[in-house]
N, C-alpha and C. Protein backbone atom coordinates (compact mmCIF):
# COMPACT_ATOMS: atom_id res chain seq x y z
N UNK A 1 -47.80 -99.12 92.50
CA UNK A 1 -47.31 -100.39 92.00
C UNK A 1 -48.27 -100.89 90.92
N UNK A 2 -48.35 -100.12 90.06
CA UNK A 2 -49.57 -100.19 88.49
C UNK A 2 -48.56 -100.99 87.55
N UNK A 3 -49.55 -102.08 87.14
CA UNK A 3 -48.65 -102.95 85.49
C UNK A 3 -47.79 -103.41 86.37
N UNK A 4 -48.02 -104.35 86.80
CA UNK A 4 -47.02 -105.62 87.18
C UNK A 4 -46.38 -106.26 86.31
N UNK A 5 -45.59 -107.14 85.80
CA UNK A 5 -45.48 -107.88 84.83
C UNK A 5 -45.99 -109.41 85.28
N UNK A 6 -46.83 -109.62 84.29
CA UNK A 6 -47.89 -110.87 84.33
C UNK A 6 -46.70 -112.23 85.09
N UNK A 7 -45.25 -112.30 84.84
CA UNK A 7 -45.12 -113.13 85.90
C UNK A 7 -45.28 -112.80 87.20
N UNK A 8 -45.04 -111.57 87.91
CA UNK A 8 -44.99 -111.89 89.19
C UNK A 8 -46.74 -112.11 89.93
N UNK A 9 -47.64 -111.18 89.12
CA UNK A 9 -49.17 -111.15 89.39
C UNK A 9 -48.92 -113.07 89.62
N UNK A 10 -49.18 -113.55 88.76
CA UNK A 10 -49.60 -114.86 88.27
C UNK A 10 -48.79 -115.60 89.37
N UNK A 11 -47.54 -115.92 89.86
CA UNK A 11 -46.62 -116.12 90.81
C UNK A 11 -47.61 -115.80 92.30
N UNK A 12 -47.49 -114.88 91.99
CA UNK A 12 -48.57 -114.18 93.23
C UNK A 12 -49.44 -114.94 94.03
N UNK A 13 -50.54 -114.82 92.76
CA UNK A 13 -51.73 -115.90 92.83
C UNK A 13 -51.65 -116.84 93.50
N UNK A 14 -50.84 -117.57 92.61
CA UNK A 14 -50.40 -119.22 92.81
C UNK A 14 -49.80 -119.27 94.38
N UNK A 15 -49.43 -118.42 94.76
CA UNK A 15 -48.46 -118.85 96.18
C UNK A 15 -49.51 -118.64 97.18
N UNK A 16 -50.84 -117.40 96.73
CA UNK A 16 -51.77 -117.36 97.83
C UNK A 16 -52.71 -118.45 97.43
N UNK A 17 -53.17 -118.70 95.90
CA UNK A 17 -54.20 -119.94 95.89
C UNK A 17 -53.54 -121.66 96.29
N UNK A 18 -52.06 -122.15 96.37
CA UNK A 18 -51.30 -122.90 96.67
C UNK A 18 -51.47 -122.91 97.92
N UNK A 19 -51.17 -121.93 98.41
CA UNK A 19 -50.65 -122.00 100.02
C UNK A 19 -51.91 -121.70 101.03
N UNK A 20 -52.81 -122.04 101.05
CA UNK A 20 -54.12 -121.06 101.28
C UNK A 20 -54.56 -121.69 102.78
N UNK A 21 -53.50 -122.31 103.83
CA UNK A 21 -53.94 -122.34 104.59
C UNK A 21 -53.65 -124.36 104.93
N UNK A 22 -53.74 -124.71 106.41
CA UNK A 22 -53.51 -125.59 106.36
C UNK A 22 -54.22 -127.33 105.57
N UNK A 23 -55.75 -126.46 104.76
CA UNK A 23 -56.10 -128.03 104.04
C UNK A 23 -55.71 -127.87 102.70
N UNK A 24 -54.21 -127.64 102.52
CA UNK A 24 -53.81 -127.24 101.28
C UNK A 24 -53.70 -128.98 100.67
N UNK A 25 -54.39 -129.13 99.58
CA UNK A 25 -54.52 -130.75 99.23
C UNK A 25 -55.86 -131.38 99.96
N UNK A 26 -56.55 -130.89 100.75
CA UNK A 26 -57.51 -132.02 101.44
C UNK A 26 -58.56 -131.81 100.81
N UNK A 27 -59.19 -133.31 100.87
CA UNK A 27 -60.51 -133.03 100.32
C UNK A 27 -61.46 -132.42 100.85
N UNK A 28 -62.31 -131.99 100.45
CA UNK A 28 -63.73 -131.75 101.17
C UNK A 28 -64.97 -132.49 101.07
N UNK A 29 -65.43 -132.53 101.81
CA UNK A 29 -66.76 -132.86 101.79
C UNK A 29 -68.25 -132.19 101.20
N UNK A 30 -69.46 -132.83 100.37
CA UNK A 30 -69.90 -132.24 99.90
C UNK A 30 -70.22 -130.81 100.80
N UNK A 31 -70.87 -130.94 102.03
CA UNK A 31 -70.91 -129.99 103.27
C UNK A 31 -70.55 -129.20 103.11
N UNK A 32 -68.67 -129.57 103.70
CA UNK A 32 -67.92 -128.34 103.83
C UNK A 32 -67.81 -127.40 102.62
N UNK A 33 -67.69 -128.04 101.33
CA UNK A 33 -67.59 -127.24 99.90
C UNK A 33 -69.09 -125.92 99.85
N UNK A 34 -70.04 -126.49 99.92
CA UNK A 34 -71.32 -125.93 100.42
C UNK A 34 -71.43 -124.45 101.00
N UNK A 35 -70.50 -124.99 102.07
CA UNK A 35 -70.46 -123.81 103.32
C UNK A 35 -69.17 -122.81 102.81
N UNK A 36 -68.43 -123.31 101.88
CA UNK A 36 -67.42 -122.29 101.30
C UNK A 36 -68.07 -121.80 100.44
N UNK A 37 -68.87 -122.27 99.19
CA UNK A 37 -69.66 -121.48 98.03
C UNK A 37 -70.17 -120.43 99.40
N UNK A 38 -71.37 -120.84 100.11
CA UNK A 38 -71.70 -119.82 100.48
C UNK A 38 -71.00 -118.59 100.91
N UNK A 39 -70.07 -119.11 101.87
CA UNK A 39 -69.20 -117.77 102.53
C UNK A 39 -68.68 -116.92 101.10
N UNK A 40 -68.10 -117.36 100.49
CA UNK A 40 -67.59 -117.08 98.87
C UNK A 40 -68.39 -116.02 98.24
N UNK A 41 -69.46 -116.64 98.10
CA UNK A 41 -70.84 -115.53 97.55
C UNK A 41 -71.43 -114.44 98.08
N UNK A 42 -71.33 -114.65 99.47
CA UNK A 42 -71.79 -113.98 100.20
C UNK A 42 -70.76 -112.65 100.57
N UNK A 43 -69.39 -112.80 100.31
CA UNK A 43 -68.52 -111.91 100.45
C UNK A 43 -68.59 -111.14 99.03
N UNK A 44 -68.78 -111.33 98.19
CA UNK A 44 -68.78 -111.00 96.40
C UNK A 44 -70.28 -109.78 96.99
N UNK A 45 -71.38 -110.58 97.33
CA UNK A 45 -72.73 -109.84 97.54
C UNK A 45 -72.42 -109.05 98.44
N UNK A 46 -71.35 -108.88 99.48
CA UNK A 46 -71.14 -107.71 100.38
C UNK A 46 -70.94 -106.98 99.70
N UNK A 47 -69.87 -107.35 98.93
CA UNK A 47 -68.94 -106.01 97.85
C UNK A 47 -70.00 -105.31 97.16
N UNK A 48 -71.05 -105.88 96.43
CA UNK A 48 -72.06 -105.38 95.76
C UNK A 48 -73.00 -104.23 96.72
N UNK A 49 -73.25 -104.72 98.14
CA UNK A 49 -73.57 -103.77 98.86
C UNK A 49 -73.00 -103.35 98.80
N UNK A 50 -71.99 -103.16 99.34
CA UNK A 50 -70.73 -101.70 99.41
C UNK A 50 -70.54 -100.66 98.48
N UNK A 51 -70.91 -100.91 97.16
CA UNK A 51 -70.74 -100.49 96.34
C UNK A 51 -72.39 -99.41 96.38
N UNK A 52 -73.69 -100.41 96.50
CA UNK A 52 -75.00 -99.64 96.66
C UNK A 52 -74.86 -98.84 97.59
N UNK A 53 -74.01 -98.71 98.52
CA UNK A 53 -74.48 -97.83 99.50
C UNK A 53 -72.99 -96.57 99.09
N UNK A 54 -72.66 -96.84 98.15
CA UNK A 54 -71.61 -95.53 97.61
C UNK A 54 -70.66 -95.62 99.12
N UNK A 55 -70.45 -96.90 99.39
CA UNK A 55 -69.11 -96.70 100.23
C UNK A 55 -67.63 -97.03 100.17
N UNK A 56 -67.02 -95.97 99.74
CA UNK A 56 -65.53 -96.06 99.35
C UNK A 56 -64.80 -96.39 100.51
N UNK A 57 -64.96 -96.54 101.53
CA UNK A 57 -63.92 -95.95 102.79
C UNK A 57 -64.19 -98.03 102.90
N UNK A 58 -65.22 -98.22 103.18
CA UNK A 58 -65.47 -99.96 103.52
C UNK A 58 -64.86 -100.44 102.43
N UNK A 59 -65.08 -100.32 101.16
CA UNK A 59 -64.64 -100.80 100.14
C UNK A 59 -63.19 -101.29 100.14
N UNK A 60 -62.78 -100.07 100.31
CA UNK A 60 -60.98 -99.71 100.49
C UNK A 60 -60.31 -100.52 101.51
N UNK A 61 -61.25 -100.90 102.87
CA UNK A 61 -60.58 -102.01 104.08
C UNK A 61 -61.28 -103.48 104.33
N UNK A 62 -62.19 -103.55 103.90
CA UNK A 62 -63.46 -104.55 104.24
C UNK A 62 -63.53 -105.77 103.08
N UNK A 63 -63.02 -105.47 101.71
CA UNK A 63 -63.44 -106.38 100.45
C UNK A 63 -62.16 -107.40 100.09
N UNK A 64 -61.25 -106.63 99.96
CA UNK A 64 -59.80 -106.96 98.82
C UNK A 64 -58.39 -107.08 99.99
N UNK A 65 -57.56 -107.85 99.58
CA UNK A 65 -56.58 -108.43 100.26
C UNK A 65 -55.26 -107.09 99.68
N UNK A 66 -54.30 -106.52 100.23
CA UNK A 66 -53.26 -106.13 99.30
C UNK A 66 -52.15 -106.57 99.70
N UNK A 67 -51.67 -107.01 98.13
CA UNK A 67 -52.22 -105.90 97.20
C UNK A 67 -53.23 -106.98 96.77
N UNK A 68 -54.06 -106.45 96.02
CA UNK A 68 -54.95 -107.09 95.05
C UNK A 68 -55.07 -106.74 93.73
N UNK A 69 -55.65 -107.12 92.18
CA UNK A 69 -55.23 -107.11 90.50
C UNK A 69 -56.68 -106.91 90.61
N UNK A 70 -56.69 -106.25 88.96
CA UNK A 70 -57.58 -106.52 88.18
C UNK A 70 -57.50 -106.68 86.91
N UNK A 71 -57.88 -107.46 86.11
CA UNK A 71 -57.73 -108.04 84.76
C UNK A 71 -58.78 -108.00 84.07
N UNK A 72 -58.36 -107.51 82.58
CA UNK A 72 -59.49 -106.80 81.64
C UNK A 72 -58.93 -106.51 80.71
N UNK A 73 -60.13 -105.48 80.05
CA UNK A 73 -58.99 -105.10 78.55
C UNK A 73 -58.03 -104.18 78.66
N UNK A 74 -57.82 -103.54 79.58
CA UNK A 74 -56.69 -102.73 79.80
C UNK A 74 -55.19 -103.56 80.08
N UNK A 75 -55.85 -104.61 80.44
CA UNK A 75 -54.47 -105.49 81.14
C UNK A 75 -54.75 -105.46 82.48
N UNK A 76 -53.76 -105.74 83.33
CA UNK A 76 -53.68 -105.78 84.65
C UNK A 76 -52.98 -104.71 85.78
N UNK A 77 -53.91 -104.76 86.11
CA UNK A 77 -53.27 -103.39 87.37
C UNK A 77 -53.32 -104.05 89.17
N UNK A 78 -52.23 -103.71 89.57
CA UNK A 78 -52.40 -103.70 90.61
C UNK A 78 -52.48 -102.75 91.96
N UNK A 79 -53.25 -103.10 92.96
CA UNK A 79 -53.23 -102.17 94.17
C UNK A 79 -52.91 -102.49 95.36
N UNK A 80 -52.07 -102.04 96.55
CA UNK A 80 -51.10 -102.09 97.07
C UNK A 80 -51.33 -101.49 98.29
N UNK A 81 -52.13 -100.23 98.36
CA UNK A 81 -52.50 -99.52 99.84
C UNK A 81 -54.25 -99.33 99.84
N UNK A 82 -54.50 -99.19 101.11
CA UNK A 82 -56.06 -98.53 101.32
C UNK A 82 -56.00 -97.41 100.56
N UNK A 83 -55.11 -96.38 100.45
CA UNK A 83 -55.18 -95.24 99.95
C UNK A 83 -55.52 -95.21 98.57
N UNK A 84 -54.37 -96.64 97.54
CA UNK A 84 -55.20 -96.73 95.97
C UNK A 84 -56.30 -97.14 96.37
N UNK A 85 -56.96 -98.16 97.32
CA UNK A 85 -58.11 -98.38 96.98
C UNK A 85 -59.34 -97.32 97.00
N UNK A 86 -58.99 -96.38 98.06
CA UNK A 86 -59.73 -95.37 98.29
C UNK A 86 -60.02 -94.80 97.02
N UNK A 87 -58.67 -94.22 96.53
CA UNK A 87 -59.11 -93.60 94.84
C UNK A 87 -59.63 -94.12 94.25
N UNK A 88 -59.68 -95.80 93.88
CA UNK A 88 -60.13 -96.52 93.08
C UNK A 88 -61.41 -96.57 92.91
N UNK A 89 -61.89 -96.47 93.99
CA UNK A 89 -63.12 -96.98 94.04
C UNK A 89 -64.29 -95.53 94.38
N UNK A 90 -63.57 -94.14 95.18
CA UNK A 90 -64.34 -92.90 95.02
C UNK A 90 -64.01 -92.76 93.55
N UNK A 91 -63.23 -92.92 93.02
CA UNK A 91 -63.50 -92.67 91.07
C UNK A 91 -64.47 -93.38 90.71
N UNK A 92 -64.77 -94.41 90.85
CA UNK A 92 -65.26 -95.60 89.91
C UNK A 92 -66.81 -95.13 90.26
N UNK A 93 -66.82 -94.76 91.68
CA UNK A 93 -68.15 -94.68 91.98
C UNK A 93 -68.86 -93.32 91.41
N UNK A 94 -68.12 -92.23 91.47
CA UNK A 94 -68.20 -90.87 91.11
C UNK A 94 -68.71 -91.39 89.41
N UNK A 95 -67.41 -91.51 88.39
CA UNK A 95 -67.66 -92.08 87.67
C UNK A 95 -69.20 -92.33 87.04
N UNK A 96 -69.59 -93.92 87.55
CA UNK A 96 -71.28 -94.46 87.42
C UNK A 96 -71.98 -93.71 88.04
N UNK A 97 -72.09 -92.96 88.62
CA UNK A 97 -72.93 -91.98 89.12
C UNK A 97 -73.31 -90.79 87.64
N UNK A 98 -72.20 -89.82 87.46
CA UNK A 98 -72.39 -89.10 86.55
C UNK A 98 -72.82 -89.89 84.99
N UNK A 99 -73.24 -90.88 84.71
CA UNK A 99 -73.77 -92.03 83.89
C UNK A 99 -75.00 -92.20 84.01
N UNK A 100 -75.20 -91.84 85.27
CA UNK A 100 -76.68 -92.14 85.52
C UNK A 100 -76.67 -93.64 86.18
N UNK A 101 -75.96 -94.41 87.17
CA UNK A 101 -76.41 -95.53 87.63
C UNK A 101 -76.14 -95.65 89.07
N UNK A 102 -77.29 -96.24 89.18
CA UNK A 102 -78.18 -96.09 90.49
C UNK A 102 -77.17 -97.71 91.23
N UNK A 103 -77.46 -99.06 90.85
CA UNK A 103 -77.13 -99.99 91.10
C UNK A 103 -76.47 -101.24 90.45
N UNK A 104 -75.62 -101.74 91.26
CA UNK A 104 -75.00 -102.84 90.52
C UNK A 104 -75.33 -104.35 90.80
N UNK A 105 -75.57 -105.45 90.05
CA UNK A 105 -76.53 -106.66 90.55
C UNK A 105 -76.00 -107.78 90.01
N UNK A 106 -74.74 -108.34 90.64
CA UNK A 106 -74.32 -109.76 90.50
C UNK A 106 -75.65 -110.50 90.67
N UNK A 107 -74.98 -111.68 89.60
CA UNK A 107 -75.89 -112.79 89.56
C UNK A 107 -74.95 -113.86 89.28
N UNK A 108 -74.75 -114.97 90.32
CA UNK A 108 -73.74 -115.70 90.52
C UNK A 108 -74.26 -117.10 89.29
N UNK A 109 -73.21 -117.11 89.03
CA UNK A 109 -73.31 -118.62 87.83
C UNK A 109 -72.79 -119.68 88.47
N UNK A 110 -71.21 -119.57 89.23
CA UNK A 110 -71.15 -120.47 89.25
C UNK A 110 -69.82 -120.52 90.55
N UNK A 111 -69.87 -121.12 91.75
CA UNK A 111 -68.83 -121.06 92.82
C UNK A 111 -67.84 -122.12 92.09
N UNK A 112 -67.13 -121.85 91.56
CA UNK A 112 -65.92 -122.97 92.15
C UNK A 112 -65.16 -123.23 93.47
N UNK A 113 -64.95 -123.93 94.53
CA UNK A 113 -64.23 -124.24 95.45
C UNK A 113 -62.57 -124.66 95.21
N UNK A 114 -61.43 -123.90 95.46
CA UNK A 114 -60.80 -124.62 95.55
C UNK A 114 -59.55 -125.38 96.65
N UNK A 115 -60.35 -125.16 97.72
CA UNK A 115 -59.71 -125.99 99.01
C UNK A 115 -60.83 -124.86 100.24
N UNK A 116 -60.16 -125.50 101.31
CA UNK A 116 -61.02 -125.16 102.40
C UNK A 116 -61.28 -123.37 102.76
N UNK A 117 -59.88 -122.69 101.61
CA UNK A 117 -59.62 -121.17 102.11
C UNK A 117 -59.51 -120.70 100.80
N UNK A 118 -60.30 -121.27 99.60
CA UNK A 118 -59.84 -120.20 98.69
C UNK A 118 -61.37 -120.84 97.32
N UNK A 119 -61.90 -119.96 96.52
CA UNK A 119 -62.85 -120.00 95.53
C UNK A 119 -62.63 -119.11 94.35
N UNK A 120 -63.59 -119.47 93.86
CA UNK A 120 -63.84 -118.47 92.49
C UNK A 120 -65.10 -118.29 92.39
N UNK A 121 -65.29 -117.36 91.97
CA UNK A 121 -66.75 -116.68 92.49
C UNK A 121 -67.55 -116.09 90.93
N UNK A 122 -67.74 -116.44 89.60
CA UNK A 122 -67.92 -116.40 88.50
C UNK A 122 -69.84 -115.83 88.25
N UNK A 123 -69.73 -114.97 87.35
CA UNK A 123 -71.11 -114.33 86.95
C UNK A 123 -71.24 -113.83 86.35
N UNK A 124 -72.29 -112.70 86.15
CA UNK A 124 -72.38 -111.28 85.38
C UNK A 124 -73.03 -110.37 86.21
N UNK A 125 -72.51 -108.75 86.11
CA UNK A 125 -72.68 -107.59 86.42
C UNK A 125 -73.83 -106.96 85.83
N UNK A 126 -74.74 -106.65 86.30
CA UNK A 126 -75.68 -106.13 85.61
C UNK A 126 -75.83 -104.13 86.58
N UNK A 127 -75.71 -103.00 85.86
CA UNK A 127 -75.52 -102.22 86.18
C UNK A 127 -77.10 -101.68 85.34
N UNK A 128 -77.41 -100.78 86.14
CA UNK A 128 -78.47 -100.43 86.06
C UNK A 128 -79.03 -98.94 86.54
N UNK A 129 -79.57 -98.15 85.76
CA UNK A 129 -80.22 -96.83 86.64
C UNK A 129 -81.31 -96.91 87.77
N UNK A 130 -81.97 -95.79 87.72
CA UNK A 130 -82.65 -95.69 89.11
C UNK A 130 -83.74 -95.65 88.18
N UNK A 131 -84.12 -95.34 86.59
CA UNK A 131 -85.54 -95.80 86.17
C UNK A 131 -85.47 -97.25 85.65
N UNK A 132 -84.39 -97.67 85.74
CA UNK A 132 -84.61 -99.33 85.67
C UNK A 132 -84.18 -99.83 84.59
N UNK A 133 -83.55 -99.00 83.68
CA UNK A 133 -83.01 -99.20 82.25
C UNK A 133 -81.53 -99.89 82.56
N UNK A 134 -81.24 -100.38 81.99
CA UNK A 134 -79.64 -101.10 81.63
C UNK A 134 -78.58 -100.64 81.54
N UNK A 135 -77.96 -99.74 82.28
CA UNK A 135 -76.65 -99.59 81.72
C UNK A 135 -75.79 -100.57 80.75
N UNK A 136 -75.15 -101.78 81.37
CA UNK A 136 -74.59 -102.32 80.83
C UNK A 136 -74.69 -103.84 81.79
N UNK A 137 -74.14 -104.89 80.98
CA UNK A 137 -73.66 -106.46 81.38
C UNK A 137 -72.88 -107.40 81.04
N UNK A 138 -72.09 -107.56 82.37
CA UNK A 138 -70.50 -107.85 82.07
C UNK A 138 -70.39 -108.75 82.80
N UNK A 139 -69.46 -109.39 82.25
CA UNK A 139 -69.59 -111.20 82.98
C UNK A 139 -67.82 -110.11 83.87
N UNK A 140 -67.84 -111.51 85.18
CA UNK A 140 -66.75 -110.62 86.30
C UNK A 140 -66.74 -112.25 86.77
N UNK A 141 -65.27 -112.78 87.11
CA UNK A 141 -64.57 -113.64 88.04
C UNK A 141 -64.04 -113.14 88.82
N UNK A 142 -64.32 -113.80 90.33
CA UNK A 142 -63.48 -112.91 91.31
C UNK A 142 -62.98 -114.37 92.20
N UNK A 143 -61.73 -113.96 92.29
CA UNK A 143 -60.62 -115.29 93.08
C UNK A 143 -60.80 -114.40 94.44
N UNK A 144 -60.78 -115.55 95.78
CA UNK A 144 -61.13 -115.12 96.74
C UNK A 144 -60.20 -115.81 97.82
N UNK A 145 -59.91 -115.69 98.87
CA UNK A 145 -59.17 -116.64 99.48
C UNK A 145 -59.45 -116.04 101.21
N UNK A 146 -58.88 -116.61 101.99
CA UNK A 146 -59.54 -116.22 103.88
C UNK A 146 -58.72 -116.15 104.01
N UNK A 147 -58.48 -114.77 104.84
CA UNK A 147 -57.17 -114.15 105.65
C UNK A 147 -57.70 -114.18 107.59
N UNK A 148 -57.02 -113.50 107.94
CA UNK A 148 -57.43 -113.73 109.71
C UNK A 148 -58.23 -112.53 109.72
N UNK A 149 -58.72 -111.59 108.69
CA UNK A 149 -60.20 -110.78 108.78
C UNK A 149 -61.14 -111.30 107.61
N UNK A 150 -60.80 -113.04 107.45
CA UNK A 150 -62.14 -113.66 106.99
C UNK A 150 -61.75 -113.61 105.33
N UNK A 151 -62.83 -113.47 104.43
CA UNK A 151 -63.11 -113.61 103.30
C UNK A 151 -62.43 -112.41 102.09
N UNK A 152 -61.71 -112.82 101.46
CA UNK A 152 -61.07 -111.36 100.34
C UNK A 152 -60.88 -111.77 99.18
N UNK A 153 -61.27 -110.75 98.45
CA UNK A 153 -61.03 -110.72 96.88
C UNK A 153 -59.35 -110.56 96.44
N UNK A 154 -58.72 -111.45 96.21
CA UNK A 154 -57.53 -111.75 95.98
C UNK A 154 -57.41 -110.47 94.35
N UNK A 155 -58.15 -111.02 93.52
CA UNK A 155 -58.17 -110.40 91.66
C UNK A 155 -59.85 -110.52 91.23
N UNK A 156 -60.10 -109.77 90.41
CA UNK A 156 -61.04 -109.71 89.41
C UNK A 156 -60.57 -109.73 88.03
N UNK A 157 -61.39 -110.62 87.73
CA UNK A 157 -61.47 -110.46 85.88
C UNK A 157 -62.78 -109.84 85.21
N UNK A 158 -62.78 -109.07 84.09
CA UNK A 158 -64.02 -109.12 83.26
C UNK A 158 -63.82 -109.51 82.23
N UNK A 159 -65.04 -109.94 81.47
CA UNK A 159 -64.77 -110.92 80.80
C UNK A 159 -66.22 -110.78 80.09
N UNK A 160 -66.87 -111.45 79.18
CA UNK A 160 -68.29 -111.77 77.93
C UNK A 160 -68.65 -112.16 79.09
N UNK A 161 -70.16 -111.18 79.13
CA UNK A 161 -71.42 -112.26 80.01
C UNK A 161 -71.50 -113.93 79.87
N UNK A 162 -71.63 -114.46 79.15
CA UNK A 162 -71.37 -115.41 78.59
C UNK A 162 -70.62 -116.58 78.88
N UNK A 163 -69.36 -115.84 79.76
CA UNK A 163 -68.48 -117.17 80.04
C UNK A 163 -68.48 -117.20 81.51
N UNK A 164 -68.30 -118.23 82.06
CA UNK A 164 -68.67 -119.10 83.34
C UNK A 164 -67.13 -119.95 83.73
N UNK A 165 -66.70 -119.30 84.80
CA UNK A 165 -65.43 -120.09 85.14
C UNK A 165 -65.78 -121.55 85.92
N UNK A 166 -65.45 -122.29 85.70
CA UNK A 166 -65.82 -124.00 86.12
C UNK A 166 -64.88 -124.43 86.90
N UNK A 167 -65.05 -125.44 87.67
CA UNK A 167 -63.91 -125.97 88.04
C UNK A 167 -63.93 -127.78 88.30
N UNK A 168 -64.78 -128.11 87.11
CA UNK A 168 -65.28 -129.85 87.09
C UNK A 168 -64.20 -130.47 87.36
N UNK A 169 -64.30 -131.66 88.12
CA UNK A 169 -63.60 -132.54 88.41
C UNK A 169 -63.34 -133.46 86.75
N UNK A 170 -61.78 -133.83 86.76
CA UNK A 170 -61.38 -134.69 85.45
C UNK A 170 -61.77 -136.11 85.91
């Protein structure tokens, strides 16, 4: 189920970031918002482990909701079973490996909250070898939302190191 057409992805979204559980509309408290950045971040920094420890099989059941997108310059793709994710991610890893890179190192900019079951999780990727040189650095948004096995990456974007998804109050 590759190349969705951007309405239904976007439709998608909206019905899991809309519907995200019963404080759909409630406010939060500085606290509770707090305790969502964290859980939020802290699920993004799993993925980043998962990834250091070259594990495709966790990756594939443990991170991402399905189906789940990704958005970039290719456009948008989506994935649909453990099984794409499995490929997805033994490629990707195989892949940076034969590149020469050792590790990958979010550095969070900025949580947005947006209700009691759902965030945005905004930064840059910093990929790196095992003598410490740079691969590359790529700014990455990741929409997140809580299912009944907890915390999941709904979509990713990449995007310019540079830009920082916000979510200021008007």
């Amino acid at each position: 189920m590759k190349h969705q057409t951007r309405t239904t992805i976007f439709a998608s979204l909206f019905i899991v970031l809309a519907y995200s559980g019963p404080a759909f509309g409630q406010e939060l408290t500085a606290a509770e918002r707090a305790v969502i950045e964290t859980e939020a971040q802290r699920h993004v920094e799993y993925y980043y482990n998962l990834y250091y420890e070259r594990n495709p099989e966790a990756l594939s059941t443990q991170v991402f909701t399905l189906p789940w997108y990704t958005m970039g310059g290719n456009g948008i793709t989506a994935y649909s079973t453990e099984d794409e994710n499995l490929e997805y991610f033994s490629s990707a890893i195989r892949g940076l490996l034969e590149r020469g890179w050792d590790k990958s190192t979010f550095r969070t900019k900025n949580v947005c909250v947006l209700g009691a079951g759902s965030a945005i999780v905004s930064g840059t990727n910093t990929r790196s070898r095992a003598d410490g040189s740079i691969m590359s650095v790529g700014g990455v948004s990741y929409i997140l939302g809580t299912t009944d096995d907890g915390w999941r990456v709904i979509s990713f974007a990449g995007h310019a190191p540079d830009k920082v998804v916000r979510c200021d109050a008007e």
